[in-house]
PDB file of N, CA and C in Angstrom:
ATOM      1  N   UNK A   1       0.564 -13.882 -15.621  1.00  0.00           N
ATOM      2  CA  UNK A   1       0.345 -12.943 -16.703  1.00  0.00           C
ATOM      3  C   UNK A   1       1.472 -11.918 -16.663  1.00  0.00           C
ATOM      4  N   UNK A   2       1.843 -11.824 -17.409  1.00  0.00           N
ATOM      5  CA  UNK A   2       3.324 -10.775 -17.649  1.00  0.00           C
ATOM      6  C   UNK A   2       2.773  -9.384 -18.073  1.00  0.00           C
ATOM      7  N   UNK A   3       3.535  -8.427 -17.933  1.00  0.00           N
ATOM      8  CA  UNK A   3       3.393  -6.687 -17.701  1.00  0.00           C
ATOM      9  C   UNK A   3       2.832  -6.624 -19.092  1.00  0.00           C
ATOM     10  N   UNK A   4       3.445  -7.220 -20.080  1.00  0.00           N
ATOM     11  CA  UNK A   4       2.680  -6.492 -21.510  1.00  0.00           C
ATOM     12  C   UNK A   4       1.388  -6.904 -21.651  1.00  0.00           C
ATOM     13  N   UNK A   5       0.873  -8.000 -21.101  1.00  0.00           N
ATOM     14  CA  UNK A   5      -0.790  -8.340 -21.573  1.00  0.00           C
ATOM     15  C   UNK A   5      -1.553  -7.225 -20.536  1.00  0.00           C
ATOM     16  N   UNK A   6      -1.272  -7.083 -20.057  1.00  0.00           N
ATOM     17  CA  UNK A   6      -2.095  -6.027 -18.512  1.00  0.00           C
ATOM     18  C   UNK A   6      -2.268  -4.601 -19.530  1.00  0.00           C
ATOM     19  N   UNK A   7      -1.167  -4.157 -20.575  1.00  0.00           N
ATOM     20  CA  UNK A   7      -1.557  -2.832 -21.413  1.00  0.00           C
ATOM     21  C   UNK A   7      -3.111  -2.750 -21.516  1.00  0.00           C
ATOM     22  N   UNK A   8      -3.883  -3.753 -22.306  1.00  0.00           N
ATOM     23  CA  UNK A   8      -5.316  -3.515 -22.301  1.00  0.00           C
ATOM     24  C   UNK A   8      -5.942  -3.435 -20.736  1.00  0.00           C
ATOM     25  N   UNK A   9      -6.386  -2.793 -20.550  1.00  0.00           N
ATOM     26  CA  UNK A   9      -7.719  -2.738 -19.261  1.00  0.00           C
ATOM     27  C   UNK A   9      -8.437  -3.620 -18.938  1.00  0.00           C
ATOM     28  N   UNK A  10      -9.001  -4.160 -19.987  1.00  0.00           N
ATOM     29  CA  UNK A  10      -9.696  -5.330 -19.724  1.00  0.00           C
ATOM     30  C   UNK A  10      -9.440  -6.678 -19.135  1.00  0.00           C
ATOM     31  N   UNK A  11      -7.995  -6.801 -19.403  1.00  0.00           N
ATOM     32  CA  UNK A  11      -6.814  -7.798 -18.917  1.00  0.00           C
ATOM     33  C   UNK A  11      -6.709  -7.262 -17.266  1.00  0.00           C
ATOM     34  N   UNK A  12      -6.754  -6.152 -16.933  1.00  0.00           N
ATOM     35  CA  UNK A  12      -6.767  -5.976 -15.419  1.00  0.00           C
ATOM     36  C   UNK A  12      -7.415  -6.397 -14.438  1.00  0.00           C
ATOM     37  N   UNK A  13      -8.778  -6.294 -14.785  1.00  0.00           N
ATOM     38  CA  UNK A  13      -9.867  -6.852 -14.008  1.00  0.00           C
ATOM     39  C   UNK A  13      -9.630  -8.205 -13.424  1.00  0.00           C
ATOM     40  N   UNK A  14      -9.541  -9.027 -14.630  1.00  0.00           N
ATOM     41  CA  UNK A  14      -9.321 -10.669 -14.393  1.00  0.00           C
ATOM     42  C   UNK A  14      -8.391 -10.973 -13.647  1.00  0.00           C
ATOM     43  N   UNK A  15      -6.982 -10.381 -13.675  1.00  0.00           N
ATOM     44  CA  UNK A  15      -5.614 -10.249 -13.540  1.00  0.00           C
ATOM     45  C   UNK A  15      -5.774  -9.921 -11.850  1.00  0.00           C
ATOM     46  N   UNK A  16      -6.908  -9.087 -11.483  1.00  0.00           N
ATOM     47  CA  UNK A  16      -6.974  -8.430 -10.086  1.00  0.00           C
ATOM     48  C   UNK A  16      -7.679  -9.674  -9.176  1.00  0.00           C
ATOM     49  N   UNK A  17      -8.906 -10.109  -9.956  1.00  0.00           N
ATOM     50  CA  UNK A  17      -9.355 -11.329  -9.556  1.00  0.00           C
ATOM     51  C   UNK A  17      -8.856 -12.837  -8.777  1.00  0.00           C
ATOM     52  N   UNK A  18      -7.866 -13.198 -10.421  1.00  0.00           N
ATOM     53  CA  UNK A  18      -6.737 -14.111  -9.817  1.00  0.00           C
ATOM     54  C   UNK A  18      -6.021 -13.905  -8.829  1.00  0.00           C
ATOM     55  N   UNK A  19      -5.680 -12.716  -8.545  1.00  0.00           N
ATOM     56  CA  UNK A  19      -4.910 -12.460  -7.687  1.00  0.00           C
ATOM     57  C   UNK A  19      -5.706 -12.654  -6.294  1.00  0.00           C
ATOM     58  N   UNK A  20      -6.628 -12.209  -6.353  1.00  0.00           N
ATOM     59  CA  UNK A  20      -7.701 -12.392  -5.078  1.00  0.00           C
ATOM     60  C   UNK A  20      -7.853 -13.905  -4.632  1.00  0.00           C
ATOM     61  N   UNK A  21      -7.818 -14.146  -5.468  1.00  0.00           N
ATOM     62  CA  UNK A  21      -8.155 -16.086  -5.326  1.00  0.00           C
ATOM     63  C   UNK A  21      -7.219 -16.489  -4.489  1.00  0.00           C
ATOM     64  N   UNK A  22      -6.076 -16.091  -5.170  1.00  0.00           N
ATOM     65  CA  UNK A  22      -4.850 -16.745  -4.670  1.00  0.00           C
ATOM     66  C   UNK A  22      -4.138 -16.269  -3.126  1.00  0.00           C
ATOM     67  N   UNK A  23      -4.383 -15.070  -3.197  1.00  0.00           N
ATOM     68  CA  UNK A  23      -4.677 -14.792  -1.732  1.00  0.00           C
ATOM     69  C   UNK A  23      -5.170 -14.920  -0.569  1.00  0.00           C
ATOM     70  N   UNK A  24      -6.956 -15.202  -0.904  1.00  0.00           N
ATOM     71  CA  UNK A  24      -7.569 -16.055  -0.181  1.00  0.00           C
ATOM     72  C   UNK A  24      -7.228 -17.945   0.099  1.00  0.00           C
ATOM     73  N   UNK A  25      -7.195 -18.387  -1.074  1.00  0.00           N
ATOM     74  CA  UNK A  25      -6.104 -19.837  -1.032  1.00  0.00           C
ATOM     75  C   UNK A  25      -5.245 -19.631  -0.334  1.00  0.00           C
ATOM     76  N   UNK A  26      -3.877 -19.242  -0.209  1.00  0.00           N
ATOM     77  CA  UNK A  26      -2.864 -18.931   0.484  1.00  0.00           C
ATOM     78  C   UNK A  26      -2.804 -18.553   2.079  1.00  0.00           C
ATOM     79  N   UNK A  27      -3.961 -17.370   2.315  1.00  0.00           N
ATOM     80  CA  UNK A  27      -4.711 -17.460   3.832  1.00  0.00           C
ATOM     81  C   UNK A  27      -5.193 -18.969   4.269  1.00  0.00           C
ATOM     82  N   UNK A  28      -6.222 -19.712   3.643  1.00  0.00           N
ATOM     83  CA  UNK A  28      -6.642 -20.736   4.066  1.00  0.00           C
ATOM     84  C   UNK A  28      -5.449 -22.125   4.393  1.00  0.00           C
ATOM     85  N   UNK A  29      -4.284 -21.943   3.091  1.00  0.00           N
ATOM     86  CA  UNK A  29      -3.352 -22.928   3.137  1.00  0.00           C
ATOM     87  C   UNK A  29      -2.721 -22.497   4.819  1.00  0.00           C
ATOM     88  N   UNK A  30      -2.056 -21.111   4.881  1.00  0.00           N
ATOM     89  CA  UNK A  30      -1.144 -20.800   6.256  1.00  0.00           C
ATOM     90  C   UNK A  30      -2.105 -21.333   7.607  1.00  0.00           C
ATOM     91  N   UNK A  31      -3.582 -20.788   7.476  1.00  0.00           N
ATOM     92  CA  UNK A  31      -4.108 -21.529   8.872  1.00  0.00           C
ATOM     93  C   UNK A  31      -4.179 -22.731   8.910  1.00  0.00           C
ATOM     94  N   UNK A  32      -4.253 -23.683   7.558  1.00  0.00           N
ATOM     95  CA  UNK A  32      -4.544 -25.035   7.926  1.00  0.00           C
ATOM     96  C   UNK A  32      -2.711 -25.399   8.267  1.00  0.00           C
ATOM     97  N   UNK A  33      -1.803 -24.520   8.647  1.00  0.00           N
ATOM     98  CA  UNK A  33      -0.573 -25.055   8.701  1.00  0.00           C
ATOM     99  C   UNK A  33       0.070 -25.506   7.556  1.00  0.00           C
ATOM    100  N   UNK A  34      -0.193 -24.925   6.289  1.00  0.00           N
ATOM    101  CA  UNK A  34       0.344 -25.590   5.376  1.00  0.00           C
ATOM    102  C   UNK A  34       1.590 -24.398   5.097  1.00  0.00           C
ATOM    103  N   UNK A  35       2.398 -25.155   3.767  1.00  0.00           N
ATOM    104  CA  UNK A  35       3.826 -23.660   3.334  1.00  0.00           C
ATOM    105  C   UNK A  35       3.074 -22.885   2.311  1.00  0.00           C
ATOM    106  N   UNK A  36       3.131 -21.659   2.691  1.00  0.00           N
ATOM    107  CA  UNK A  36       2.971 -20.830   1.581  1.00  0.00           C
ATOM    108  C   UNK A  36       3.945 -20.260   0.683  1.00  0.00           C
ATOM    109  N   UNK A  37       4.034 -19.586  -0.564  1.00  0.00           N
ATOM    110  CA  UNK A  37       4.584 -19.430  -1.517  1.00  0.00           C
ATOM    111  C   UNK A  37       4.004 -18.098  -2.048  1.00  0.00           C
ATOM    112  N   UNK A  38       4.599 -17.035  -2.032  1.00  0.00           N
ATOM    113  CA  UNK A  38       4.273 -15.627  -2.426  1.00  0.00           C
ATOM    114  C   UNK A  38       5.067 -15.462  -3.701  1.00  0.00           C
ATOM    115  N   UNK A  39       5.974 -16.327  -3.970  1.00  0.00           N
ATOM    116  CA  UNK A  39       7.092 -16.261  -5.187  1.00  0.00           C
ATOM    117  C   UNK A  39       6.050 -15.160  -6.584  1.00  0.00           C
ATOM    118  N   UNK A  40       6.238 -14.261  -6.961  1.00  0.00           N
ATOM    119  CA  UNK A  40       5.609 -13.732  -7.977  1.00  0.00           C
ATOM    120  C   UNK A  40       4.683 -12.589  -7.664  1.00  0.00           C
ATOM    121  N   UNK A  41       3.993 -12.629  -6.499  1.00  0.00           N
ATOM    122  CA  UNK A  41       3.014 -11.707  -6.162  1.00  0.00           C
ATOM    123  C   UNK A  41       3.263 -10.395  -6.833  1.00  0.00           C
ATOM    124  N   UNK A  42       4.602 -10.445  -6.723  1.00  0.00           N
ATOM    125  CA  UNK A  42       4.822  -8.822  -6.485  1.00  0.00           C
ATOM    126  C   UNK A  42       5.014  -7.902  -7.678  1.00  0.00           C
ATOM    127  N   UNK A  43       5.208  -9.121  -8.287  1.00  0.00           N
ATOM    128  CA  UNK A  43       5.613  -8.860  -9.896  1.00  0.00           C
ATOM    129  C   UNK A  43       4.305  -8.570 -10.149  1.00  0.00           C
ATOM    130  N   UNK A  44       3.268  -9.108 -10.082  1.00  0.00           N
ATOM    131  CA  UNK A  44       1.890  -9.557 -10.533  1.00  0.00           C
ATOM    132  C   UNK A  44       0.893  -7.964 -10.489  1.00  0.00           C
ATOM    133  N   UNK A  45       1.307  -7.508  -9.113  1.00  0.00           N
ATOM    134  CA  UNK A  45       0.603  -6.189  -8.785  1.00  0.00           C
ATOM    135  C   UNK A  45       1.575  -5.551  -9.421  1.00  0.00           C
ATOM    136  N   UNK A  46       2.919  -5.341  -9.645  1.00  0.00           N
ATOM    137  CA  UNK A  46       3.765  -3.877 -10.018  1.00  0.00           C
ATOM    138  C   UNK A  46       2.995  -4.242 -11.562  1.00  0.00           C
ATOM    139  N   UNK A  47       2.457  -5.272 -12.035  1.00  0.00           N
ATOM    140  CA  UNK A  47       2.288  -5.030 -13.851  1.00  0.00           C
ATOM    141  C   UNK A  47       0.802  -4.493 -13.595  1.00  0.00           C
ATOM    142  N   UNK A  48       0.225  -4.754 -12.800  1.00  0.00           N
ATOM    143  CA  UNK A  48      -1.053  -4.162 -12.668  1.00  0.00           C
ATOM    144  C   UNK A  48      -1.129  -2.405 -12.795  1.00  0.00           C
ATOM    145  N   UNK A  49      -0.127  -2.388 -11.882  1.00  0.00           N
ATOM    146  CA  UNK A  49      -0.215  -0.886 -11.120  1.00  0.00           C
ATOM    147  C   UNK A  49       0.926  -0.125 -12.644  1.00  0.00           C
ATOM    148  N   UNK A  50       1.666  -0.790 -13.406  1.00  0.00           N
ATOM    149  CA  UNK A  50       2.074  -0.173 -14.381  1.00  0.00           C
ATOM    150  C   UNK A  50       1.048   0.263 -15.650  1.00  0.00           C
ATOM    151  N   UNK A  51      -0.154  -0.882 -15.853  1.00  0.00           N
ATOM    152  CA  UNK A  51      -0.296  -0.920 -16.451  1.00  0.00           C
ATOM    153  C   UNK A  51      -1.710   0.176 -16.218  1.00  0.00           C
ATOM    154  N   UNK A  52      -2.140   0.589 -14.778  1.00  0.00           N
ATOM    155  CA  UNK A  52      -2.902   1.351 -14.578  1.00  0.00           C
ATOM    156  C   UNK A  52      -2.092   3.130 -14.684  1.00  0.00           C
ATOM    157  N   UNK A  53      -0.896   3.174 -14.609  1.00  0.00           N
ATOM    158  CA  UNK A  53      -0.044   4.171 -14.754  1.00  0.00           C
ATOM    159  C   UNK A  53      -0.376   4.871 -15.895  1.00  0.00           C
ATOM    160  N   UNK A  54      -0.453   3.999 -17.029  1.00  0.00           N
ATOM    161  CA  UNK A  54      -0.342   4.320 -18.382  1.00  0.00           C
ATOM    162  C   UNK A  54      -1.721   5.094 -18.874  1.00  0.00           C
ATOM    163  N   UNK A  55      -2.889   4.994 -18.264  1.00  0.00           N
ATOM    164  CA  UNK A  55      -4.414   5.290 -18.656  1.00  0.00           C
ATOM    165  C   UNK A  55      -4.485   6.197 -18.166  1.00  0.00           C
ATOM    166  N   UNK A  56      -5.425   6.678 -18.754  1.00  0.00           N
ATOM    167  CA  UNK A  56      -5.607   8.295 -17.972  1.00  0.00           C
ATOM    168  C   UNK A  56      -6.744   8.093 -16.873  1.00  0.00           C
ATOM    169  N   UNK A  57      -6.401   8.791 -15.657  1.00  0.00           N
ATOM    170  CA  UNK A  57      -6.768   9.150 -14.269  1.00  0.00           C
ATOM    171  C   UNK A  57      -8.352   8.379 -14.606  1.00  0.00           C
ATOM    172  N   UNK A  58      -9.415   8.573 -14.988  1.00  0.00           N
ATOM    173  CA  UNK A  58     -10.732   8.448 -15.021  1.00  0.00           C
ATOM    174  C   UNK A  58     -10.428   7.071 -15.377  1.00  0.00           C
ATOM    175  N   UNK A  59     -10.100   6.715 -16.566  1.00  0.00           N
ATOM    176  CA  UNK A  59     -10.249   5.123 -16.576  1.00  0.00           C
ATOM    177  C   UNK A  59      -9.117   4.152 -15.783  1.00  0.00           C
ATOM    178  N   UNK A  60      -7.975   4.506 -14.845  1.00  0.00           N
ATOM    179  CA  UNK A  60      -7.711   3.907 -14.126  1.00  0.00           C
ATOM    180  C   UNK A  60      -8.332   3.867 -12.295  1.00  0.00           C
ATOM    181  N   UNK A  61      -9.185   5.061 -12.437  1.00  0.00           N
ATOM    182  CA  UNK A  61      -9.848   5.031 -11.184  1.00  0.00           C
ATOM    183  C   UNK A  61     -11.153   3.965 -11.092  1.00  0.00           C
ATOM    184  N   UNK A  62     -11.353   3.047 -12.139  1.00  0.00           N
ATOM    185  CA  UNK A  62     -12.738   2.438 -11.928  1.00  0.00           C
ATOM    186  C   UNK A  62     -12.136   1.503 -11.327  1.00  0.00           C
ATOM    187  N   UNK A  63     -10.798   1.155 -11.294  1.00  0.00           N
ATOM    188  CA  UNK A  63      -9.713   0.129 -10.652  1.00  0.00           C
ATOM    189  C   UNK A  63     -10.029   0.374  -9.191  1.00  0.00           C
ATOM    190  N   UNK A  64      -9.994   1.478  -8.788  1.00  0.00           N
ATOM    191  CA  UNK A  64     -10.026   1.562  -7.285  1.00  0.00           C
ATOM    192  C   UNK A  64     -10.718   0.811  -6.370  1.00  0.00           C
ATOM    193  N   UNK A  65     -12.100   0.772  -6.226  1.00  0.00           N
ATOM    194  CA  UNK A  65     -12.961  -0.454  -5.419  1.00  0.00           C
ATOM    195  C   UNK A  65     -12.310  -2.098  -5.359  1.00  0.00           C
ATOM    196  N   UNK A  66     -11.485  -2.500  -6.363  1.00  0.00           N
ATOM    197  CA  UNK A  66     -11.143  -3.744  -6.891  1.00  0.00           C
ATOM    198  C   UNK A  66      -9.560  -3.530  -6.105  1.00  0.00           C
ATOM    199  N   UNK A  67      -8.911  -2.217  -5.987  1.00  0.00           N
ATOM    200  CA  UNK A  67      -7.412  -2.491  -5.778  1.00  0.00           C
ATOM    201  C   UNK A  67      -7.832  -2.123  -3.880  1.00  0.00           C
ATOM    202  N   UNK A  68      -8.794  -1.460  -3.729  1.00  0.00           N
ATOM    203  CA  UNK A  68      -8.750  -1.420  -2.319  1.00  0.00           C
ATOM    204  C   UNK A  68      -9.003  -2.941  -1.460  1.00  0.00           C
ATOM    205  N   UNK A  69      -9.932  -3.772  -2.062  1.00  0.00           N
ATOM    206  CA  UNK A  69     -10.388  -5.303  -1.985  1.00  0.00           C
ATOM    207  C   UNK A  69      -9.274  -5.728  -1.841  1.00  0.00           C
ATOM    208  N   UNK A  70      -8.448  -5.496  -2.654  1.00  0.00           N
ATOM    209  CA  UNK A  70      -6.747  -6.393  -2.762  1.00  0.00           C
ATOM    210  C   UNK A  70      -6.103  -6.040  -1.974  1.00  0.00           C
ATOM    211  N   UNK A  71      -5.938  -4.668  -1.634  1.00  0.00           N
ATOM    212  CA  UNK A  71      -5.060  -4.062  -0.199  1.00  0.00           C
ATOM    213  C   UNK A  71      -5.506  -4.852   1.185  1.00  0.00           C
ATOM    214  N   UNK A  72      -6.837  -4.670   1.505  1.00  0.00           N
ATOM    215  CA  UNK A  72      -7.727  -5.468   2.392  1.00  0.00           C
ATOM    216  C   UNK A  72      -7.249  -6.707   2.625  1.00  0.00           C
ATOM    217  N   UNK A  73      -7.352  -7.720   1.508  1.00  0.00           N
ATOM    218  CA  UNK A  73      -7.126  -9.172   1.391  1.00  0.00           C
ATOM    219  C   UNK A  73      -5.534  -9.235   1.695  1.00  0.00           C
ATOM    220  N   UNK A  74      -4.891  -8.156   1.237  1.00  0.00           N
ATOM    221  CA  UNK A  74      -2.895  -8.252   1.511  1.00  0.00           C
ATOM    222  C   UNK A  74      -2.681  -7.846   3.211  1.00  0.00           C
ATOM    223  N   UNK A  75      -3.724  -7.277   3.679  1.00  0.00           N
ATOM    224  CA  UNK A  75      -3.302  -6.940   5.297  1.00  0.00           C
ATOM    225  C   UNK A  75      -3.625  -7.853   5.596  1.00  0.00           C
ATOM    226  N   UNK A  76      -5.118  -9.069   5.627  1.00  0.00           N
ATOM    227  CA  UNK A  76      -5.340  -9.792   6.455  1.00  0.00           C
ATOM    228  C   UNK A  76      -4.664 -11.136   6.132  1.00  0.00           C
ATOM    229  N   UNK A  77      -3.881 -11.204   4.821  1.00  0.00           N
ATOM    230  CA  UNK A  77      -2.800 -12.058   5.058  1.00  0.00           C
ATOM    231  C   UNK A  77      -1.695 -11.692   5.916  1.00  0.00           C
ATOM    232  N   UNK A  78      -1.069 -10.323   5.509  1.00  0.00           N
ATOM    233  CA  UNK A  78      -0.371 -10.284   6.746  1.00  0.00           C
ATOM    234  C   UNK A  78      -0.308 -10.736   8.124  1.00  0.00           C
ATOM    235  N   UNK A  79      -1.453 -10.047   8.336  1.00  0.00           N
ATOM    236  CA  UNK A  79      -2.333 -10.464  10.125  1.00  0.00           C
ATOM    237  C   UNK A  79      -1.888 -11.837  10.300  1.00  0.00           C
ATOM    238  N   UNK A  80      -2.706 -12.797   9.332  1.00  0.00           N
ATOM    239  CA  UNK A  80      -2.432 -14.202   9.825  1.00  0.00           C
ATOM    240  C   UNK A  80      -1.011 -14.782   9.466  1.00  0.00           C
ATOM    241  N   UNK A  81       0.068 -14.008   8.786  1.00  0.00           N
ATOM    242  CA  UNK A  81       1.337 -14.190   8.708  1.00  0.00           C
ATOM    243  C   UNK A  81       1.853 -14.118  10.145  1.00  0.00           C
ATOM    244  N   UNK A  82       1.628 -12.913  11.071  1.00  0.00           N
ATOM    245  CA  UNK A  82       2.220 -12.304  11.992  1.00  0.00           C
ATOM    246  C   UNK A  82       1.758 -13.145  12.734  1.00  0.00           C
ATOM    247  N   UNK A  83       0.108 -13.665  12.967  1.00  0.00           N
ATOM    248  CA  UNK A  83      -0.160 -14.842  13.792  1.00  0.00           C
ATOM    249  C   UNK A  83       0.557 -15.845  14.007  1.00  0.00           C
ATOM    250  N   UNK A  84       0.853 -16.423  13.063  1.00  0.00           N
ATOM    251  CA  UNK A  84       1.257 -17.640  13.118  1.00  0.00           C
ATOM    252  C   UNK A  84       2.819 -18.045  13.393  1.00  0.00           C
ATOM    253  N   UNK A  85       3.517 -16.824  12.877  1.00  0.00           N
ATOM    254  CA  UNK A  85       4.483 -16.493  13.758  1.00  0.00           C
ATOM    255  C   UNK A  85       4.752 -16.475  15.037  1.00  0.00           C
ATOM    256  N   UNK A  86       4.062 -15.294  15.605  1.00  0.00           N
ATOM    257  CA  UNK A  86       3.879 -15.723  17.365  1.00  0.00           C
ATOM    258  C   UNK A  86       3.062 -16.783  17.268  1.00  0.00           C
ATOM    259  N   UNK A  87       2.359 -17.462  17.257  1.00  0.00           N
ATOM    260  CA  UNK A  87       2.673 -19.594  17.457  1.00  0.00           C
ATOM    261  C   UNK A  87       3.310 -19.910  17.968  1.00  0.00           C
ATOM    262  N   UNK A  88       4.118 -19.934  16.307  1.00  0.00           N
ATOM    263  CA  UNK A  88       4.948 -20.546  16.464  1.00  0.00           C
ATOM    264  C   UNK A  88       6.793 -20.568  17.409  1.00  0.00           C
ATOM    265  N   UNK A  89       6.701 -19.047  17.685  1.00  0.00           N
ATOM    266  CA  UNK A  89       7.751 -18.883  18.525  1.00  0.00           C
ATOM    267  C   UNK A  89       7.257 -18.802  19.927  1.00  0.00           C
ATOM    268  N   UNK A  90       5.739 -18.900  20.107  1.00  0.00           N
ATOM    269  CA  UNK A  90       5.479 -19.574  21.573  1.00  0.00           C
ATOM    270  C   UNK A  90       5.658 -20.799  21.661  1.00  0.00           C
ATOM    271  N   UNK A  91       5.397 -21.696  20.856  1.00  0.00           N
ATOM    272  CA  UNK A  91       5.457 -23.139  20.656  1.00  0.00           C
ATOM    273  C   UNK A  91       6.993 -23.278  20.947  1.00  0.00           C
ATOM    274  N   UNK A  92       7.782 -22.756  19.981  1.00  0.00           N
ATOM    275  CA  UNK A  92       9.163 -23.067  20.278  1.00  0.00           C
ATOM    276  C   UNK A  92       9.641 -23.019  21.726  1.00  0.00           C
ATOM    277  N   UNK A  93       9.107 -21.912  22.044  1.00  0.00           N
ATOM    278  CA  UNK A  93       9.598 -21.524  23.391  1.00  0.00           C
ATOM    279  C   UNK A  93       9.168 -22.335  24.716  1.00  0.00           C
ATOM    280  N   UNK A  94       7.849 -23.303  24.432  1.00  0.00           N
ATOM    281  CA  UNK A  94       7.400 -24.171  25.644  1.00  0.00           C
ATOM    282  C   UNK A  94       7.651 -25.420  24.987  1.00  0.00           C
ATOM    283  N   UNK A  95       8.591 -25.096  23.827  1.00  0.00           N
ATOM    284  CA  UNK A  95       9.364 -26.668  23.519  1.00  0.00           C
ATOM    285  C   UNK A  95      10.885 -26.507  24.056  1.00  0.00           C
ATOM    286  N   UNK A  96      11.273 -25.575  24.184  1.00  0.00           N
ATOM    287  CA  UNK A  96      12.037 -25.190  24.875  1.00  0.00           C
ATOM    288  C   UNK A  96      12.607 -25.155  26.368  1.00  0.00           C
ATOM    289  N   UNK A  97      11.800 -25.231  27.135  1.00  0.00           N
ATOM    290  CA  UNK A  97      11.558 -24.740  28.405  1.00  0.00           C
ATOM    291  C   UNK A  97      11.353 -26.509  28.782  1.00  0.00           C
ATOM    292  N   UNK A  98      10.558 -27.048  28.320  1.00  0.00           N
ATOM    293  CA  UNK A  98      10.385 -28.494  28.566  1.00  0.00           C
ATOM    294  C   UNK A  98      11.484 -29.158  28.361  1.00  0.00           C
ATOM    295  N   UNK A  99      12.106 -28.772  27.411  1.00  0.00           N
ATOM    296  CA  UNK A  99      13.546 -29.674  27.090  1.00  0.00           C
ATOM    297  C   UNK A  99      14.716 -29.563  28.369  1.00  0.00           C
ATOM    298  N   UNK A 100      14.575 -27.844  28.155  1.00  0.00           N
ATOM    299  CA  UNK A 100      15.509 -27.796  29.292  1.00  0.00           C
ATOM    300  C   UNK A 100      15.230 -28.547  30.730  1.00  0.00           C
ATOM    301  N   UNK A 101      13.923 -28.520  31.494  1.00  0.00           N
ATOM    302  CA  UNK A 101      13.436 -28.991  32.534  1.00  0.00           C
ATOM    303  C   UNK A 101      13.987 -30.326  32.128  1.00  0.00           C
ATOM    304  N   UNK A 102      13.471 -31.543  31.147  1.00  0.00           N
ATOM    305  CA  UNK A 102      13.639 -33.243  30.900  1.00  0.00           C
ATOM    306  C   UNK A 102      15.006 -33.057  31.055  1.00  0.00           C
ATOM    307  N   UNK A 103      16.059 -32.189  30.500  1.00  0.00           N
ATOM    308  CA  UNK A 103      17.343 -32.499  30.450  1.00  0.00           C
ATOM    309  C   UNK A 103      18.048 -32.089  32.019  1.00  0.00           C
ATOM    310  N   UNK A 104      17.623 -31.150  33.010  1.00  0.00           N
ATOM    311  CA  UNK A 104      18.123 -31.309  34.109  1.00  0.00           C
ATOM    312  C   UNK A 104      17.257 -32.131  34.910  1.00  0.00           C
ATOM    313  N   UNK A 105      16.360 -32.889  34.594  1.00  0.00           N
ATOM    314  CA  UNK A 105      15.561 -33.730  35.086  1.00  0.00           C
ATOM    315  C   UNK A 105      14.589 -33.194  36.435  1.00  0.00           C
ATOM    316  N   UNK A 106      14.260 -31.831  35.767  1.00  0.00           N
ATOM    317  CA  UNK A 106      13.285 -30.891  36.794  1.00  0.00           C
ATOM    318  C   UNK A 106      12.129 -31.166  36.023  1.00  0.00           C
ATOM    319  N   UNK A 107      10.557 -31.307  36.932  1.00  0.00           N
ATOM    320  CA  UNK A 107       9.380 -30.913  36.232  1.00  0.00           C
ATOM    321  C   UNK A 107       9.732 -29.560  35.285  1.00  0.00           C
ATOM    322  N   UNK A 108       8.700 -29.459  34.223  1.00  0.00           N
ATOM    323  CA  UNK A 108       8.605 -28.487  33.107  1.00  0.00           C
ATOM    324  C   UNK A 108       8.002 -27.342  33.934  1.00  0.00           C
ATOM    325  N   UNK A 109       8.715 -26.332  33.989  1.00  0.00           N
ATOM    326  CA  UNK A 109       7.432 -25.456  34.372  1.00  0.00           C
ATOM    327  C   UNK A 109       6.976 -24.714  33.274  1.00  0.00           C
ATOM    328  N   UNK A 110       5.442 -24.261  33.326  1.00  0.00           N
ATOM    329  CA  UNK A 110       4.613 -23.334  32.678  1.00  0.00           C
ATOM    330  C   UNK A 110       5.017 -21.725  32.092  1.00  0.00           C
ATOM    331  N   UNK A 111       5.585 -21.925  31.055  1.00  0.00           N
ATOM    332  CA  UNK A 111       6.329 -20.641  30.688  1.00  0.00           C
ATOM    333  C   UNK A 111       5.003 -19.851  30.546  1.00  0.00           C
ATOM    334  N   UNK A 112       6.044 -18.588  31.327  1.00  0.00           N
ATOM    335  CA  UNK A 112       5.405 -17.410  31.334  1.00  0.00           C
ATOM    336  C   UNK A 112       4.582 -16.725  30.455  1.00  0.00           C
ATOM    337  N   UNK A 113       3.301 -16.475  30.142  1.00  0.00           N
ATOM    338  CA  UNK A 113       2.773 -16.125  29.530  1.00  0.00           C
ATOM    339  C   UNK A 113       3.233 -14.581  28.396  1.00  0.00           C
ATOM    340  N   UNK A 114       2.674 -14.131  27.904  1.00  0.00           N
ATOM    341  CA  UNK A 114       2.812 -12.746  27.083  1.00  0.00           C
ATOM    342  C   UNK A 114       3.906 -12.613  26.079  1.00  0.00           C
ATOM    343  N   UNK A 115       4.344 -11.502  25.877  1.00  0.00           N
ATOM    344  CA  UNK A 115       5.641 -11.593  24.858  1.00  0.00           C
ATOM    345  C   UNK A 115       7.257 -11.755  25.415  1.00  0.00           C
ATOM    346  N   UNK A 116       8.216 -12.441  24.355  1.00  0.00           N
ATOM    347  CA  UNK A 116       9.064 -12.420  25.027  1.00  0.00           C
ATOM    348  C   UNK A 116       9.958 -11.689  25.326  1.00  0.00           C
ATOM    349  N   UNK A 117      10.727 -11.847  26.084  1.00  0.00           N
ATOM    350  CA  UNK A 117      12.204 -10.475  26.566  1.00  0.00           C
ATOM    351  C   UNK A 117      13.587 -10.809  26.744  1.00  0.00           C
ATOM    352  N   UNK A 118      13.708 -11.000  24.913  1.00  0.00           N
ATOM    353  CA  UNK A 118      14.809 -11.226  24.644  1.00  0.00           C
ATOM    354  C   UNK A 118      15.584 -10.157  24.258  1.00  0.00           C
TER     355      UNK A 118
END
């Protein structure tokens, strides 16, 4: 939905919705290991948040309960962004450590647990 349909109010609601969906989809896609795609998000909320700019204070505050839901749903994607990150750069790293061990032809040892110190 593009910035000029969001002018009406009523277009917001729905507009906030979709967006929720797709957020929650997108959480579920990253844990099942799948690629995610944020391409647009951002556009999506700045037409929201323009289009709440424009109304006066009282009728863009009924938005609030609905944009705090969305803030909520945008951290705990984060969260599982940042998760899966450290994963995956632990993973790398005891794919790492094994390689090196097979290639000087030493047992693997058990990389060190916690964060790394690079």
């Amino acid at each position: 939905m593009n910035g000029a349909a969001l002018l009406d109010m009523t277009a917001v609601e729905p507009e906030l919705e979709l967006i929720g969906l797709a957020i929650s989809d997108t959480r579920v896609a990253l844990q099942a290991g799948g690629v995610i795609d944020l391409a647009g998000l951002d556009d999506r909320i700045a037409a929201i948040c323009a289009a709440l700019e424009i109304h006066p204070p009282e009728t863009a505050r009924a938005m609030l309960p609905k944009l705090l839901v969305l803030v909520q749903d945008l951290n705990m994607l984060s969260a599982a962004c940042a998760q899966v990150q450290a994963d995956t750069e632990l993973a790398l790293r005891r794919v790492s450590v094994s390689r090196a061990s097979q290639a000087y032809g030493k047992p693997p040892l058990s990389p060190i647990p916690g964060p790394s110190r690079d």
